[in-house]
C-alpha atoms as a PDB file:
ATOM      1  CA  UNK A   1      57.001  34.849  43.859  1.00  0.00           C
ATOM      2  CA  UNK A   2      55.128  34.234  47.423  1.00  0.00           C
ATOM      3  CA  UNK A   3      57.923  37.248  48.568  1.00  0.00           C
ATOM      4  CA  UNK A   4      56.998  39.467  45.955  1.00  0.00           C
ATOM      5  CA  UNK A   5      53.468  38.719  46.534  1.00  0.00           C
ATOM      6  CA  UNK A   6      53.902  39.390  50.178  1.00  0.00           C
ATOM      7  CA  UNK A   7      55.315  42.682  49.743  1.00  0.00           C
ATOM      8  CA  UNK A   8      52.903  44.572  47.061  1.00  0.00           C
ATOM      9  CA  UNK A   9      50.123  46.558  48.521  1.00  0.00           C
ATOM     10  CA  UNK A  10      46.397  44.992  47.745  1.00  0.00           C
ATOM     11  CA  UNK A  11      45.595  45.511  43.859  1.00  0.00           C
ATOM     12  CA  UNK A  12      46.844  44.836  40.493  1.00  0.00           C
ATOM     13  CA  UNK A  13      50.576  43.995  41.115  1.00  0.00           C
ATOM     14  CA  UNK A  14      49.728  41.513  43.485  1.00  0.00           C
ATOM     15  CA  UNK A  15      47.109  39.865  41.389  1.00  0.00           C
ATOM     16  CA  UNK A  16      49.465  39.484  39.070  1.00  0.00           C
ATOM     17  CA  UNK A  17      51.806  37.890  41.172  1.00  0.00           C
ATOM     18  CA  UNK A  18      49.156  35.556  42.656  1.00  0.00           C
ATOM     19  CA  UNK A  19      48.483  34.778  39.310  1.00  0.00           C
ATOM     20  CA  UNK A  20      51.634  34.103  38.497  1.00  0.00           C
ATOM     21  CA  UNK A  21      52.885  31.868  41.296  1.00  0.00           C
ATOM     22  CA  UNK A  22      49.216  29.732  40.900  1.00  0.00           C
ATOM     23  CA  UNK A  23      50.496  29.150  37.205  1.00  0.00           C
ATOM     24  CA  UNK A  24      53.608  28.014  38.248  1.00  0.00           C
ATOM     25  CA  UNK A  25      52.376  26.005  41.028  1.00  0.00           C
ATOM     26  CA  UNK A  26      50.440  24.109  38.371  1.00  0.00           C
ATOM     27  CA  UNK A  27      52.867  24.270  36.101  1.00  0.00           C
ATOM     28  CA  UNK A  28      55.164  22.499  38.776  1.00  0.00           C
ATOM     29  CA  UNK A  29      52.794  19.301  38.960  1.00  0.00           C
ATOM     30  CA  UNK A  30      54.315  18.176  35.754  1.00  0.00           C
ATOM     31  CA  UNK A  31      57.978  18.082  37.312  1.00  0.00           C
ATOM     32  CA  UNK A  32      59.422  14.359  37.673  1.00  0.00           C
ATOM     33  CA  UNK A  33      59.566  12.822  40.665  1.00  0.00           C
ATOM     34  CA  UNK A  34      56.745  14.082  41.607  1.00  0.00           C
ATOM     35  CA  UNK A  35      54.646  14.448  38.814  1.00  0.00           C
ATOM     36  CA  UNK A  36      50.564  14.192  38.619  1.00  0.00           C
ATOM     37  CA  UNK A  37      48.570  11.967  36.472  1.00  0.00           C
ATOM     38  CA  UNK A  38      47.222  14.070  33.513  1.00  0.00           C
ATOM     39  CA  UNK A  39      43.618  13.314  35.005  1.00  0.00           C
ATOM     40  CA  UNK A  40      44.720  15.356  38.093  1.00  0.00           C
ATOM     41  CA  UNK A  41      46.300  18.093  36.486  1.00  0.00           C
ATOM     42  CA  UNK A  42      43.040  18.797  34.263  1.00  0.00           C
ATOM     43  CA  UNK A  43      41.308  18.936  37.328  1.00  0.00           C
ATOM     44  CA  UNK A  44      43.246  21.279  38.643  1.00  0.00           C
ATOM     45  CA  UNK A  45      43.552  23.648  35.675  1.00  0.00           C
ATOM     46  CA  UNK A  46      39.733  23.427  35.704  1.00  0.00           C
ATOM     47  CA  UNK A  47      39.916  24.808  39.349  1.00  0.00           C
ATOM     48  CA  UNK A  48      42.470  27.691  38.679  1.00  0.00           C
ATOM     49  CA  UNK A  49      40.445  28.923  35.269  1.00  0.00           C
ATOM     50  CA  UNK A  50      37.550  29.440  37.351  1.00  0.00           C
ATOM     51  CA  UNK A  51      39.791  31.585  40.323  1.00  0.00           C
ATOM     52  CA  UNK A  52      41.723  33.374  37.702  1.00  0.00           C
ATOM     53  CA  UNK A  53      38.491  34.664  36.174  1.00  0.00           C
ATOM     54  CA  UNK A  54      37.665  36.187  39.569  1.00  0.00           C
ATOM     55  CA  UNK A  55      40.806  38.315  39.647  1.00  0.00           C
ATOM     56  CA  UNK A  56      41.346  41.828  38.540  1.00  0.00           C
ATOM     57  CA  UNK A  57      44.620  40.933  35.971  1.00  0.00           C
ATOM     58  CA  UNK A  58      45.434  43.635  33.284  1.00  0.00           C
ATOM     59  CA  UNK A  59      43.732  42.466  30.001  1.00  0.00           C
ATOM     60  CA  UNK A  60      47.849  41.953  28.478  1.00  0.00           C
ATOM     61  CA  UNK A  61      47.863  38.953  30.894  1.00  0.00           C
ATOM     62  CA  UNK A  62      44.723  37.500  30.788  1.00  0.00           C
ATOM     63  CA  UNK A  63      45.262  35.664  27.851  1.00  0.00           C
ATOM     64  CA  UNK A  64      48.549  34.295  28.742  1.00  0.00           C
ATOM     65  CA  UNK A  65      48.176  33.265  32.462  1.00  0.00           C
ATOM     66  CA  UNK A  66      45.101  31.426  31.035  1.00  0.00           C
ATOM     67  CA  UNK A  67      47.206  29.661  28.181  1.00  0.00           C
ATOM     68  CA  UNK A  68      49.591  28.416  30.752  1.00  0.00           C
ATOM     69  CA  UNK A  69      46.354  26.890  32.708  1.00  0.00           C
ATOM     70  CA  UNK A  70      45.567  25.101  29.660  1.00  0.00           C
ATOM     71  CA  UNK A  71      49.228  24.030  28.932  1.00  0.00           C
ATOM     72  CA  UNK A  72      49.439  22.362  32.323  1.00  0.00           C
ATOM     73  CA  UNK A  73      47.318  19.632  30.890  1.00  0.00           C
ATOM     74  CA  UNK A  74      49.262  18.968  27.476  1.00  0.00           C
ATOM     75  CA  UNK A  75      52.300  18.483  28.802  1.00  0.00           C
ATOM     76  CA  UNK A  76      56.061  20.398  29.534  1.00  0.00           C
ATOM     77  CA  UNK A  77      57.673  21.617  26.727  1.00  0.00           C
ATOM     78  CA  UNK A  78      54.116  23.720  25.954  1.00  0.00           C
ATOM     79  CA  UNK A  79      53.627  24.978  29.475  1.00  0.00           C
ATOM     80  CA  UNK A  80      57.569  25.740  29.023  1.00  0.00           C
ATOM     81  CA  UNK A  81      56.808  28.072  25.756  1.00  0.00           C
ATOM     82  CA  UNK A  82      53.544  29.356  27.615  1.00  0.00           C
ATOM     83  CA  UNK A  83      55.252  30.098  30.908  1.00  0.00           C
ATOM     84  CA  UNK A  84      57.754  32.059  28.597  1.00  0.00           C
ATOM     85  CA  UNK A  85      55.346  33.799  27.271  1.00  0.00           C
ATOM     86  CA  UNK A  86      53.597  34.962  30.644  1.00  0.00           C
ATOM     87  CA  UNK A  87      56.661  35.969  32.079  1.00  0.00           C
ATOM     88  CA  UNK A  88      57.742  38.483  29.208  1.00  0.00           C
ATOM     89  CA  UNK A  89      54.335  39.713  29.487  1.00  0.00           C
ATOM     90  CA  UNK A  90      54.633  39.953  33.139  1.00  0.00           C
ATOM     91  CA  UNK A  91      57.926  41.751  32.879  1.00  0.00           C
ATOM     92  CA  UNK A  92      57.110  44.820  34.446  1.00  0.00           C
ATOM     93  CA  UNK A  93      55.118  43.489  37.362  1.00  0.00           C
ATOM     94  CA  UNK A  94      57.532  41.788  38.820  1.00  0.00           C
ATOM     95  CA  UNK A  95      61.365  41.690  40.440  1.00  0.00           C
ATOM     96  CA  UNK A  96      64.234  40.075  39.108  1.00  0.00           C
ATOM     97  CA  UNK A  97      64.033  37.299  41.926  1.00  0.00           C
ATOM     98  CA  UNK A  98      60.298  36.525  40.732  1.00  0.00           C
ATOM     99  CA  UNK A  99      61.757  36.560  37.000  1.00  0.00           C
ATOM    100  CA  UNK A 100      64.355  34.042  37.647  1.00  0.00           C
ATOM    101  CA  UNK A 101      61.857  31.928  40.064  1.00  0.00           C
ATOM    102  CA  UNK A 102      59.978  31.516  36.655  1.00  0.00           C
ATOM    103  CA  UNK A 103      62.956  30.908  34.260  1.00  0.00           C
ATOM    104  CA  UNK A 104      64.349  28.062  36.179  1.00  0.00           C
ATOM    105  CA  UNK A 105      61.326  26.289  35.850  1.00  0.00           C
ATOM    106  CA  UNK A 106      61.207  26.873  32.396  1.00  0.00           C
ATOM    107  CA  UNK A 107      64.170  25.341  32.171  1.00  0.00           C
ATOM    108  CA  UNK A 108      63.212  22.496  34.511  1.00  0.00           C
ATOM    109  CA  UNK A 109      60.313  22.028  32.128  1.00  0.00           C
ATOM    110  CA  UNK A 110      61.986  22.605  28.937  1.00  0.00           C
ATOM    111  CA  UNK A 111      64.050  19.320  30.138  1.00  0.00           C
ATOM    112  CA  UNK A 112      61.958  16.697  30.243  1.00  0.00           C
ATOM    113  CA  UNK A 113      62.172  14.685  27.525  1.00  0.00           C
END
């Protein structure tokens, strides 16, 4: 997601993707071994509602980049089903690469029991 980032010209695309890898950063923090207390992770969804308010996102992804903030603090297997839900929305902003960057940590996610 930092490529695609990298490579789209200033404006909505790579907002998006910004967005997008943030999310999953966060998202990320809930990943075994490496995990971060749930006190942490608040904090840090705190943090990244404030930023994501600040960017120009189409209105389509507003609402799900934002639910995946909030996820981050409940737990995997509902940042899984939000990060699923992002990503469809997301669809046409970014490359298959980016798409499959996002799946597999779905997955990841998705696996913690």
């Amino acid at each position: 997601m930092a490529g695609l980032a990298g490579r789209l010209p200033l404006g909505g695309g790579r907002e998006v993707a910004l967005a997008l890898l943030s999310v999953s950063r966060l998202a990320s923090g809930l990943l075994p071994p490496d995990s971060l207390p749930a006190e942490d992770r608040q904090h840090r969804a705190t943090a990244a509602r404030v930023w994501l308010a600040s960017l120009a996102l189409p209105a389509a992804l507003r609402v799900p980049l934002a639910k995946v903030i909030d996820a981050t603090a409940s737990g995997p297997i509902s940042t899984a089903g939000a990060l699923r839900v992002v990503a469809s929305a997301a669809g046409t902003y970014i490359d298959g690469a980016a798409s499959l960057e996002i799946q597999r940590l779905v997955r990841r996610l998705a696996a913690i029991s």
